[in-house]
PDB file of N, CA and C in Angstrom:
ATOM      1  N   UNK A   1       0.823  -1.197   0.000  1.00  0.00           N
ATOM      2  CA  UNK A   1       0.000   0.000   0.000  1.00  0.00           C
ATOM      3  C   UNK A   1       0.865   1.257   0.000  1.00  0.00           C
ATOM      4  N   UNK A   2       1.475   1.285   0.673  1.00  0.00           N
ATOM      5  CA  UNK A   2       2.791   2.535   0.726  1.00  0.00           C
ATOM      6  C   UNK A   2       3.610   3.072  -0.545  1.00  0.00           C
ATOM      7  N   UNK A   3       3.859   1.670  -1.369  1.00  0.00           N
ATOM      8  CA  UNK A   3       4.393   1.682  -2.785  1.00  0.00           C
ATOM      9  C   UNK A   3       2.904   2.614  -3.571  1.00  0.00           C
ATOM     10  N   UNK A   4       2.131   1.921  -3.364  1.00  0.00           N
ATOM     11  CA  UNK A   4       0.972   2.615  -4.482  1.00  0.00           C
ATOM     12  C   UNK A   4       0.488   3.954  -4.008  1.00  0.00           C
ATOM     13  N   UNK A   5       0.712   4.308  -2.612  1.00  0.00           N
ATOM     14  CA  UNK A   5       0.259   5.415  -2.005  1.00  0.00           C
ATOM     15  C   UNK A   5       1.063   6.676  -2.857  1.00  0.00           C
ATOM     16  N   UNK A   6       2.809   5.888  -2.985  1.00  0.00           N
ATOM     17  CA  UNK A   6       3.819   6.758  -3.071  1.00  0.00           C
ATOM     18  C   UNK A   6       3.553   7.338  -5.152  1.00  0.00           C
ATOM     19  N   UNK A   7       3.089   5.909  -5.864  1.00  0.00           N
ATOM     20  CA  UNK A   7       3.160   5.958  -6.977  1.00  0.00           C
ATOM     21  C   UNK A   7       1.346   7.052  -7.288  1.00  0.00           C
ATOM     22  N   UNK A   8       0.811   7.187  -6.320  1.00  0.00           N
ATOM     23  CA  UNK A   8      -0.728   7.699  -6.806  1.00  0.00           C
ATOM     24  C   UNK A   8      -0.641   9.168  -6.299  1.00  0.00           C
ATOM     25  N   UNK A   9       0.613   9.424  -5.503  1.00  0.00           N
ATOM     26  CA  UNK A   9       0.706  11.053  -5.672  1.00  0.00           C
ATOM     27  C   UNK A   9       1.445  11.859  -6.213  1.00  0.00           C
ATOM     28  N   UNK A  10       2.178  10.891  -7.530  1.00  0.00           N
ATOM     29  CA  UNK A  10       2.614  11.770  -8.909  1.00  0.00           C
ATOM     30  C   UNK A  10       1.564  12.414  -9.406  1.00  0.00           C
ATOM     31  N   UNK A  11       0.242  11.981 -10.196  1.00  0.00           N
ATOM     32  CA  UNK A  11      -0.364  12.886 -10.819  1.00  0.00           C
ATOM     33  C   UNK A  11      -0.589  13.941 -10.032  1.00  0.00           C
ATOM     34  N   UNK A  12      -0.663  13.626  -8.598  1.00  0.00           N
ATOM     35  CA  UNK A  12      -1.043  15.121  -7.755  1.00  0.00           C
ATOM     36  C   UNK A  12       0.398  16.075  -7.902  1.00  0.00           C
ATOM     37  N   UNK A  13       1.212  15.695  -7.841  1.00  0.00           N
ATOM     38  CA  UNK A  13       2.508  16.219  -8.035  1.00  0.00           C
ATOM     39  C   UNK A  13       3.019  17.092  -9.414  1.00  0.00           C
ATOM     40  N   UNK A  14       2.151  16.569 -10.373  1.00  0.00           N
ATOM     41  CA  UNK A  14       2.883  16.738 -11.537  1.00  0.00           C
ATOM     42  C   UNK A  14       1.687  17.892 -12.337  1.00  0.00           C
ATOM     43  N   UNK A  15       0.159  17.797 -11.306  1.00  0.00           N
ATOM     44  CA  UNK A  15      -0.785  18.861 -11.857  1.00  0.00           C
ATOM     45  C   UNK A  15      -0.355  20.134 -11.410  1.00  0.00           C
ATOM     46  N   UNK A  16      -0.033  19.967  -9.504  1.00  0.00           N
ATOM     47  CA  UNK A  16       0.375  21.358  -8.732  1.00  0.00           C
ATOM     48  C   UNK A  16       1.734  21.483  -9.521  1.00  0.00           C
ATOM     49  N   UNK A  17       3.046  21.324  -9.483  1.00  0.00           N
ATOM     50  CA  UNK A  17       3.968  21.510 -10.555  1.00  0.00           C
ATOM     51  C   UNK A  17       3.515  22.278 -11.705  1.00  0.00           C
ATOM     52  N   UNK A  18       2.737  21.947 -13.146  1.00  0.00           N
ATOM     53  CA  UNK A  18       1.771  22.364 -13.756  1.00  0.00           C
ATOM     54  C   UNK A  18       1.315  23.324 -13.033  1.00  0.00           C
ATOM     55  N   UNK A  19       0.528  23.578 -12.200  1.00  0.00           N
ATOM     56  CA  UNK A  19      -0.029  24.978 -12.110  1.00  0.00           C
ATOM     57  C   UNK A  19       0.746  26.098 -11.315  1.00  0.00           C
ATOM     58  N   UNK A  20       1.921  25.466 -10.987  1.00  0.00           N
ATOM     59  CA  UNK A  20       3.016  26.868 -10.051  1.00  0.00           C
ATOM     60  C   UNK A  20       4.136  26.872 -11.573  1.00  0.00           C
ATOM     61  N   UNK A  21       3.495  26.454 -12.619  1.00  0.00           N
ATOM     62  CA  UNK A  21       4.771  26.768 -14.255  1.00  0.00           C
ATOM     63  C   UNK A  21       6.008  26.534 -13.646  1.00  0.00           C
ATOM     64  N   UNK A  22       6.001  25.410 -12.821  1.00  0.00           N
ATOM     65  CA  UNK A  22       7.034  24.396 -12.619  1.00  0.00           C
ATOM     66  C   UNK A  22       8.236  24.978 -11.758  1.00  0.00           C
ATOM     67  N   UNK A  23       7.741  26.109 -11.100  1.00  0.00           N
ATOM     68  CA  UNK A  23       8.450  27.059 -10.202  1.00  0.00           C
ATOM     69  C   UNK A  23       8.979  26.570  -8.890  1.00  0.00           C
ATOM     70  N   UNK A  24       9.806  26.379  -8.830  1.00  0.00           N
ATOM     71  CA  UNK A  24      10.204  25.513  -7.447  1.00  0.00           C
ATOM     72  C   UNK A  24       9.996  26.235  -6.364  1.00  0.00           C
ATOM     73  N   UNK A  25      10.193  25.891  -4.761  1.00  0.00           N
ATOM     74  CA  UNK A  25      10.385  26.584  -3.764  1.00  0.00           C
ATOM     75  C   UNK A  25      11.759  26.941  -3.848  1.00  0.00           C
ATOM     76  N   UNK A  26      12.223  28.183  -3.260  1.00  0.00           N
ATOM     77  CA  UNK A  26      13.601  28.669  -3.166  1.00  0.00           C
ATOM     78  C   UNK A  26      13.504  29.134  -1.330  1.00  0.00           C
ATOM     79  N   UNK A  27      12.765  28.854  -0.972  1.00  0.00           N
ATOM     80  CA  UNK A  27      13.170  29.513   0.463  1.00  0.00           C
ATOM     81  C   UNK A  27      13.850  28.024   1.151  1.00  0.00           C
ATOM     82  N   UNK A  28      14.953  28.721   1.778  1.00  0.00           N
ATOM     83  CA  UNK A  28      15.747  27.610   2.507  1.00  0.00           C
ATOM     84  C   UNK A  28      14.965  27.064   3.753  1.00  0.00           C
ATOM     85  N   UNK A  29      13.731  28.195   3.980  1.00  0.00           N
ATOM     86  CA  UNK A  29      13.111  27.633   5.255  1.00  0.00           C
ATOM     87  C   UNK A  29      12.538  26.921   4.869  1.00  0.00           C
ATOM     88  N   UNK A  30      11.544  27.118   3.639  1.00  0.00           N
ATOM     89  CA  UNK A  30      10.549  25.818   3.472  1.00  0.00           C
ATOM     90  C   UNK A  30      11.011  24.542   2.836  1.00  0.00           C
ATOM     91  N   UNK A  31      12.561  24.638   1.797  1.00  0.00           N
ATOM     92  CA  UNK A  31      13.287  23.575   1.789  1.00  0.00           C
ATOM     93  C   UNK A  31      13.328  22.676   3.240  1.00  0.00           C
ATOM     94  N   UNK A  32      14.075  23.237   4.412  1.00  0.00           N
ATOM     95  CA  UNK A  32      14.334  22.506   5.209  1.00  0.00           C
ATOM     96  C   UNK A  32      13.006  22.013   5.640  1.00  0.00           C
ATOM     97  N   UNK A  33      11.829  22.834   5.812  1.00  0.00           N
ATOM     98  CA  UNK A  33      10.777  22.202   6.455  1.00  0.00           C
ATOM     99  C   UNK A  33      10.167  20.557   5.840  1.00  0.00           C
ATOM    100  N   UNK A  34      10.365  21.096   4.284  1.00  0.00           N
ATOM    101  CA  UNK A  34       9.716  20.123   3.474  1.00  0.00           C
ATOM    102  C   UNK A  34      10.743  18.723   3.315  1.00  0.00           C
ATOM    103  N   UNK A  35      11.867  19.074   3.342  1.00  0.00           N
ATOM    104  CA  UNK A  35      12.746  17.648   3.874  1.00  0.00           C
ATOM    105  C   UNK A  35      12.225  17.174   5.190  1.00  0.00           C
ATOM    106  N   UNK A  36      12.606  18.048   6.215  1.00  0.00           N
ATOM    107  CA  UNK A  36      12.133  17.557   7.641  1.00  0.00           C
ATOM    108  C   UNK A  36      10.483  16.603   7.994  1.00  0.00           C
ATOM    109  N   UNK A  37      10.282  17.088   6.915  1.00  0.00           N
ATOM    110  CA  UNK A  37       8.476  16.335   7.174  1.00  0.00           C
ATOM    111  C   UNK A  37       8.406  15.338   6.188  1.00  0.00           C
ATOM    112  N   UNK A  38       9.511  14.632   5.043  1.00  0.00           N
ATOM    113  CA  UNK A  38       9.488  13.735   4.469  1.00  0.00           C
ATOM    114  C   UNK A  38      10.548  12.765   5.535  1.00  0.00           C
ATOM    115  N   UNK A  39      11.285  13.318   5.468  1.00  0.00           N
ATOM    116  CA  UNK A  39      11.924  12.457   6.564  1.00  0.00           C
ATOM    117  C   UNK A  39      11.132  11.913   8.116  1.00  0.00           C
ATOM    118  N   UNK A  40      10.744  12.814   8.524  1.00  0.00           N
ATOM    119  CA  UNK A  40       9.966  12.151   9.606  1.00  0.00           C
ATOM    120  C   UNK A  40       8.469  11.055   9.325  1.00  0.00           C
ATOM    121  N   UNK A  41       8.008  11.440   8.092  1.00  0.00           N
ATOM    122  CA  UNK A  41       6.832  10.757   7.422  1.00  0.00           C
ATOM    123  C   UNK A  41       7.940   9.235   7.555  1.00  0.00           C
ATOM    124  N   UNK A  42       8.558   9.398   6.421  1.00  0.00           N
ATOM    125  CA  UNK A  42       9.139   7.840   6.309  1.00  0.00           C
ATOM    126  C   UNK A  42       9.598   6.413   7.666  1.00  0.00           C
ATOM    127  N   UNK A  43      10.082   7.925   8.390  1.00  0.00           N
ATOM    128  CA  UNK A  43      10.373   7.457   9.707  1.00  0.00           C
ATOM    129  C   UNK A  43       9.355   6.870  10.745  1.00  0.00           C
ATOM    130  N   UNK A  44       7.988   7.572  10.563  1.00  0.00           N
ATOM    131  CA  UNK A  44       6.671   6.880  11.294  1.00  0.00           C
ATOM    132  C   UNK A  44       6.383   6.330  10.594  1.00  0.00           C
ATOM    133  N   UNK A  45       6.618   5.843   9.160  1.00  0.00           N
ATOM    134  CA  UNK A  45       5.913   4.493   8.421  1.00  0.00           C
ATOM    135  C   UNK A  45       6.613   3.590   8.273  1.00  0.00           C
ATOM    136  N   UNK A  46       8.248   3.282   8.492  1.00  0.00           N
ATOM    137  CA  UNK A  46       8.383   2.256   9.112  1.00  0.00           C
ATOM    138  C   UNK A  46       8.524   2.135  10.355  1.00  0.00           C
ATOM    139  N   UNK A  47       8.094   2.830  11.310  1.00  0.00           N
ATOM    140  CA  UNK A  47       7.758   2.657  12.715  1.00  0.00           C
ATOM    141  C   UNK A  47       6.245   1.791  12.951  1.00  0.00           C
ATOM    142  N   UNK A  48       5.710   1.751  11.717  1.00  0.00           N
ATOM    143  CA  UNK A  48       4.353   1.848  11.975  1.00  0.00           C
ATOM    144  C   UNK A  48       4.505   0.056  11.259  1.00  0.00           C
ATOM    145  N   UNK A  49       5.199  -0.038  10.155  1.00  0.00           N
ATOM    146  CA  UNK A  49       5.623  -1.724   9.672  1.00  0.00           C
ATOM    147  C   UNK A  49       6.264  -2.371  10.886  1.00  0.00           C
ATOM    148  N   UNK A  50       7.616  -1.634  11.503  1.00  0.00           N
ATOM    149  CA  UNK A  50       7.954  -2.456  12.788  1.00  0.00           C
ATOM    150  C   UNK A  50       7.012  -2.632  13.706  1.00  0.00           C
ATOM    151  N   UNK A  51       5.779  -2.245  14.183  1.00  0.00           N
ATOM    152  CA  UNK A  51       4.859  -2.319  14.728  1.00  0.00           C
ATOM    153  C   UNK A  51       3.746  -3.183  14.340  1.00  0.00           C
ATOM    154  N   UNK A  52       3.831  -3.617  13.150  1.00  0.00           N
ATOM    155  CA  UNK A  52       2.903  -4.447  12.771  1.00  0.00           C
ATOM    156  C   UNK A  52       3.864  -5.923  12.393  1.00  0.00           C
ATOM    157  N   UNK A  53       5.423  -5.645  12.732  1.00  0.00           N
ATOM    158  CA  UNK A  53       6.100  -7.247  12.067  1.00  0.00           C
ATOM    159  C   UNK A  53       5.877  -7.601  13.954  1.00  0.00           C
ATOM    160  N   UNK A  54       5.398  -6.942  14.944  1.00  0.00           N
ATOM    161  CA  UNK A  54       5.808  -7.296  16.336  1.00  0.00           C
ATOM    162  C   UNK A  54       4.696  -8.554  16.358  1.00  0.00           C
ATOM    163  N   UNK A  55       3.463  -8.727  15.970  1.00  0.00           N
ATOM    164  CA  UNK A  55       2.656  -9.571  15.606  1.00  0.00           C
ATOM    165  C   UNK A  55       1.986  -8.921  16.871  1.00  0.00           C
ATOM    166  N   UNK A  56       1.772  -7.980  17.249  1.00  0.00           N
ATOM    167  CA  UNK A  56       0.585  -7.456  18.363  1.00  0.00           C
ATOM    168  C   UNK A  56      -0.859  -7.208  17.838  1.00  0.00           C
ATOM    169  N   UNK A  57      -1.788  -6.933  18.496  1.00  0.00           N
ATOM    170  CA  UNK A  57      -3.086  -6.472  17.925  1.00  0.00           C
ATOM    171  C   UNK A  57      -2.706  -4.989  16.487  1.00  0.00           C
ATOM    172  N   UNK A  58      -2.705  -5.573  15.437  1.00  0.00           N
ATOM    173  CA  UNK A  58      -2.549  -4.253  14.676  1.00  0.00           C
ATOM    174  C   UNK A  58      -4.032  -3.702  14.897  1.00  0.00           C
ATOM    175  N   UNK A  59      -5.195  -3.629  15.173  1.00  0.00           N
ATOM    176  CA  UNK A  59      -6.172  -2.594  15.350  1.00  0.00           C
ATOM    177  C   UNK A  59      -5.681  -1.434  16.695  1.00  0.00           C
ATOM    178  N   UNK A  60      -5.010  -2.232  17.328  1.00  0.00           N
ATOM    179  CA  UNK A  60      -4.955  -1.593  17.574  1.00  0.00           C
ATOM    180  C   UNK A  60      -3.900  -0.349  17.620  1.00  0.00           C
ATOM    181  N   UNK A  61      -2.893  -1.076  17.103  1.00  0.00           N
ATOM    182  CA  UNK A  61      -1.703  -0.073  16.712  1.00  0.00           C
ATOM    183  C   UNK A  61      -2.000   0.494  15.601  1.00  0.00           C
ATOM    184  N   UNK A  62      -2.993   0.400  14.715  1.00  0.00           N
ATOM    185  CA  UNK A  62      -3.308   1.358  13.531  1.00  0.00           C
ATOM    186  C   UNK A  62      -4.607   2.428  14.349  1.00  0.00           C
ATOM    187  N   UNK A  63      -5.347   2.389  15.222  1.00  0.00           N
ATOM    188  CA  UNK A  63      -5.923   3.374  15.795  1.00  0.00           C
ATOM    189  C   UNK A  63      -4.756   4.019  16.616  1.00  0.00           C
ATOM    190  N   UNK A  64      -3.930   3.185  17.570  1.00  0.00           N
ATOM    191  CA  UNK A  64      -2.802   4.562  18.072  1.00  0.00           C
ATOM    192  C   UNK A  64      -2.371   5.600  16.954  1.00  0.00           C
ATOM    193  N   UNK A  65      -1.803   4.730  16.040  1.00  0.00           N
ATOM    194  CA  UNK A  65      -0.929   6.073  15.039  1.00  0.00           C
ATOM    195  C   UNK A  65      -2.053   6.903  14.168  1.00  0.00           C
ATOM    196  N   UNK A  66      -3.096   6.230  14.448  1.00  0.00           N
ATOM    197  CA  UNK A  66      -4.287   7.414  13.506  1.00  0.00           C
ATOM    198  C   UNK A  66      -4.683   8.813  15.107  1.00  0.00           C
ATOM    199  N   UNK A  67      -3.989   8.603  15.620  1.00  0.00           N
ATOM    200  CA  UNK A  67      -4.606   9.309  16.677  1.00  0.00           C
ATOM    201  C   UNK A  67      -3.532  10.772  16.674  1.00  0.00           C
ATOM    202  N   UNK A  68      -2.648  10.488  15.664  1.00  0.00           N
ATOM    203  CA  UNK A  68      -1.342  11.486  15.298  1.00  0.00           C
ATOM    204  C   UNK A  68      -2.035  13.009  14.877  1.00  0.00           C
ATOM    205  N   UNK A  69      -3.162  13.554  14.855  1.00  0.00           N
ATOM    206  CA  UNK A  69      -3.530  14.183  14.446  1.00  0.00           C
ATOM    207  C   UNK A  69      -3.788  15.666  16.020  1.00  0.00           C
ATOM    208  N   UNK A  70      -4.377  13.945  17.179  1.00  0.00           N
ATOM    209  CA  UNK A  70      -4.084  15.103  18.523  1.00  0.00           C
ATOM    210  C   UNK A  70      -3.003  15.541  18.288  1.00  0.00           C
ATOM    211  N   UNK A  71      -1.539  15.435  18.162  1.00  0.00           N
ATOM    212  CA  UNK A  71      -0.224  15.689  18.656  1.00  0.00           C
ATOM    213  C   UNK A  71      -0.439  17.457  17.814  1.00  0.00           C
ATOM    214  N   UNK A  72      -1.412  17.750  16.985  1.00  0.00           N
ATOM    215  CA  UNK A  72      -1.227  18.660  15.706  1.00  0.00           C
ATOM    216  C   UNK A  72      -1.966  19.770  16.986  1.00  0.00           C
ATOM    217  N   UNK A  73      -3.021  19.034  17.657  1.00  0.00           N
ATOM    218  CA  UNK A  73      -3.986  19.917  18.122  1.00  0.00           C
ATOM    219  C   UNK A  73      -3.677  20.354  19.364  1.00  0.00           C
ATOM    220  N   UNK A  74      -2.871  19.704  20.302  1.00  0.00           N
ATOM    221  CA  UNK A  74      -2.096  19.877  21.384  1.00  0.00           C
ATOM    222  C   UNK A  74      -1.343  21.128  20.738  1.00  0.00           C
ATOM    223  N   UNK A  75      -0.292  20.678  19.921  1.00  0.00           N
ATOM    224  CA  UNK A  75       0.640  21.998  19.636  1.00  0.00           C
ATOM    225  C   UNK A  75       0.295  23.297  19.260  1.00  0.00           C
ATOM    226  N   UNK A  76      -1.557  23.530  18.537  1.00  0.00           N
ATOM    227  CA  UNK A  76      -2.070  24.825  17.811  1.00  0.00           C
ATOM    228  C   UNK A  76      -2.567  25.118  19.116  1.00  0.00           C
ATOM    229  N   UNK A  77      -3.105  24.552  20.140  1.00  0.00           N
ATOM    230  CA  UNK A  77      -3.400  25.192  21.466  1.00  0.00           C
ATOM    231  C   UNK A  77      -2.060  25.884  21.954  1.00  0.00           C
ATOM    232  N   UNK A  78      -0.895  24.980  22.258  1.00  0.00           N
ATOM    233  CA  UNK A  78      -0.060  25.426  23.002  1.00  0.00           C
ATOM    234  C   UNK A  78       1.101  26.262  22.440  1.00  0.00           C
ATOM    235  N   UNK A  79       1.224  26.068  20.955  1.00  0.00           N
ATOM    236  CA  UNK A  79       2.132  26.847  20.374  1.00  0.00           C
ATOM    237  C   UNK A  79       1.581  28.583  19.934  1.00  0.00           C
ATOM    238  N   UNK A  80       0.377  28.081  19.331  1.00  0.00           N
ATOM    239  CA  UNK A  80      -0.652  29.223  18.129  1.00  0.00           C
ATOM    240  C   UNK A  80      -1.978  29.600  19.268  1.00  0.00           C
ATOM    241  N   UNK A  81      -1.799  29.124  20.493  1.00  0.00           N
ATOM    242  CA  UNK A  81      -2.722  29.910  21.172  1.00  0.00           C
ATOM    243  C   UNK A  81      -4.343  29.586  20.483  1.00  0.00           C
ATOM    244  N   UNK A  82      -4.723  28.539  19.924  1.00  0.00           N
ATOM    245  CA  UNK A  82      -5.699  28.361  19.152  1.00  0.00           C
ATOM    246  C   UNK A  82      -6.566  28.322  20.198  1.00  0.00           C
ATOM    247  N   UNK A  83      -8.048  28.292  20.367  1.00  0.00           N
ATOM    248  CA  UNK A  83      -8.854  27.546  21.522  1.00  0.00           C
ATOM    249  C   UNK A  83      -9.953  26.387  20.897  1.00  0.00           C
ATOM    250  N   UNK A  84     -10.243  25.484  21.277  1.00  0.00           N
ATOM    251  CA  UNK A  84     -11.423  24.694  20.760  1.00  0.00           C
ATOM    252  C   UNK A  84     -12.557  24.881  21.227  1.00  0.00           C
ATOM    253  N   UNK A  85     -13.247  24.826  20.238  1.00  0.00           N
ATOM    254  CA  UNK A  85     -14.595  24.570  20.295  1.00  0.00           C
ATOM    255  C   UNK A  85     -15.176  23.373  20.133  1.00  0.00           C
ATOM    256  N   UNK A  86     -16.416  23.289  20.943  1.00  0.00           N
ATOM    257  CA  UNK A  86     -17.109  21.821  21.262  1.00  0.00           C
ATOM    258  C   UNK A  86     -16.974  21.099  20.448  1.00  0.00           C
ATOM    259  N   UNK A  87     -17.468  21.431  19.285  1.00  0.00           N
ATOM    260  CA  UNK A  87     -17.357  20.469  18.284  1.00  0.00           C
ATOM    261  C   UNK A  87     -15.970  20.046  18.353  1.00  0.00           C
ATOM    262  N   UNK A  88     -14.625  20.481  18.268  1.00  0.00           N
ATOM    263  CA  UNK A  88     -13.972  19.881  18.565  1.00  0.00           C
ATOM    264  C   UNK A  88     -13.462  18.996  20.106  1.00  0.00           C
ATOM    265  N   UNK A  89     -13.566  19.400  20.355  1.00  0.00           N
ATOM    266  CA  UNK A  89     -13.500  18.453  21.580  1.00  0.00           C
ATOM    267  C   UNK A  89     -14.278  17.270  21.517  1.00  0.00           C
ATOM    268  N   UNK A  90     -15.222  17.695  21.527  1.00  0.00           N
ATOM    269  CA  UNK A  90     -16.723  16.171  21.054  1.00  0.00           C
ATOM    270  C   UNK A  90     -15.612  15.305  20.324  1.00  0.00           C
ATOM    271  N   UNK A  91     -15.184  16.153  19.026  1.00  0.00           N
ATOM    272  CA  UNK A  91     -13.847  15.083  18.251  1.00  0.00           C
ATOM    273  C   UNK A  91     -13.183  14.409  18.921  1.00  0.00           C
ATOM    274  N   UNK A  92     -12.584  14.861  19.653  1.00  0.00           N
ATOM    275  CA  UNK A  92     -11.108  14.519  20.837  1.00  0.00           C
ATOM    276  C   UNK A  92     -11.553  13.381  21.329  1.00  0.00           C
ATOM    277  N   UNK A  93     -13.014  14.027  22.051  1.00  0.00           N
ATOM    278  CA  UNK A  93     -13.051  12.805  23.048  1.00  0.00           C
ATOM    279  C   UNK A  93     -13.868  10.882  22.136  1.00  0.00           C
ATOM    280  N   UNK A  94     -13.963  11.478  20.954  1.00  0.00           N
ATOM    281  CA  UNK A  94     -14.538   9.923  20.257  1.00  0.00           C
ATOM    282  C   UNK A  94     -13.496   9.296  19.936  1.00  0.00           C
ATOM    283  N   UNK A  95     -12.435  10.259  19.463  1.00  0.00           N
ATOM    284  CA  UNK A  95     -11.010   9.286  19.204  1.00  0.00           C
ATOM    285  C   UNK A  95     -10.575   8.703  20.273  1.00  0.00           C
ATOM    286  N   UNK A  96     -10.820   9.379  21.779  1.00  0.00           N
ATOM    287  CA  UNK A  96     -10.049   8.829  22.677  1.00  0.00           C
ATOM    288  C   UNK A  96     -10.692   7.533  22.839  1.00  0.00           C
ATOM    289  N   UNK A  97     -12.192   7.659  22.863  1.00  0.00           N
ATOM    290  CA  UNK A  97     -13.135   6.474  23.636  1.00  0.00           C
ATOM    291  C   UNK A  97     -12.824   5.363  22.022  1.00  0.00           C
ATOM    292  N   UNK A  98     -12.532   5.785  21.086  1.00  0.00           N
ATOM    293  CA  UNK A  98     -12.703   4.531  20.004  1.00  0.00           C
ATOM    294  C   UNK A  98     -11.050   4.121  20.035  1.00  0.00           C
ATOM    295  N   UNK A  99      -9.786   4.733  20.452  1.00  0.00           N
ATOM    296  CA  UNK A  99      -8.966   3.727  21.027  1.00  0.00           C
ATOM    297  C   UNK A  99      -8.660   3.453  22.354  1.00  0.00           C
ATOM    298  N   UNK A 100      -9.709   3.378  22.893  1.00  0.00           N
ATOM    299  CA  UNK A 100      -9.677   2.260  24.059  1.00  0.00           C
ATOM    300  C   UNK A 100     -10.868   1.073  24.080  1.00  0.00           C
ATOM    301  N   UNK A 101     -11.570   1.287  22.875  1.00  0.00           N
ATOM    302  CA  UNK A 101     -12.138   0.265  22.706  1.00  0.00           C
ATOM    303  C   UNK A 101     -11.733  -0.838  22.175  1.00  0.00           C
ATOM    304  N   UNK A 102     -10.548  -0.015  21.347  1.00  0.00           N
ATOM    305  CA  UNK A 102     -10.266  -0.903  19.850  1.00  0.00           C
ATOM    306  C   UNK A 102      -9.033  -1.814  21.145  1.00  0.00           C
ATOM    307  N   UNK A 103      -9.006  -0.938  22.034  1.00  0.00           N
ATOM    308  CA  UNK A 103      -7.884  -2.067  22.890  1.00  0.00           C
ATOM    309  C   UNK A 103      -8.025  -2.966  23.737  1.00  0.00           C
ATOM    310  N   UNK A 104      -9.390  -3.168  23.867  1.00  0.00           N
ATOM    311  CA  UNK A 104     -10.331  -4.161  24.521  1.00  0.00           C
ATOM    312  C   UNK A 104     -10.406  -4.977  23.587  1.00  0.00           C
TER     313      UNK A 104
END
């Protein structure tokens, strides 16, 4: 899946390319950012294969790492001062209650 994931976001690659007239990024910040977040991607997806060669419950280790999205929402509170609203939270708290189910 990872192979086809990797091969099915050329056309996305090659339309945005196409519509920036093939203009690269030149800022060294967003260079480094955009390495730094391929590198760490690769790095949680084979974290996420060593986790599934351990032969443990993969439901439930595929609901832990889907839960990577708090770590985003923790940091816009605590970094960006964001605040939530119910609706989000309501969110928060179904992810929490659907992995501890999935760990039962």
């Amino acid at each position: 899946m990872q192979f086809l994931f990797t091969i099915g976001t050329l056309p996305v690659c090659i339309v945005l390319l196409i519509a920036r007239r093939f203009k690269l990024e030149r800022s060294p910040k967003g260079i480094f950012y955009a390495i730094l977040n391929g590198i760490l991607a690769g790095v949680g997806g084979l974290a996420l294969f060593a986790a599934y060669h351990t032969n443990s419950n993969t439901s439930l280790i595929t609901s832990a790492t889907a839960l990577y999205p708090v770590i985003t929402v923790l940091l816009a509170v605590t970094v960006l001062r964001e605040r939530f609203r119910s609706v989000q939270v309501v969110g928060l708290v179904f992810a929490a209650i659907a992995f501890v189910i999935f760990s039962l």
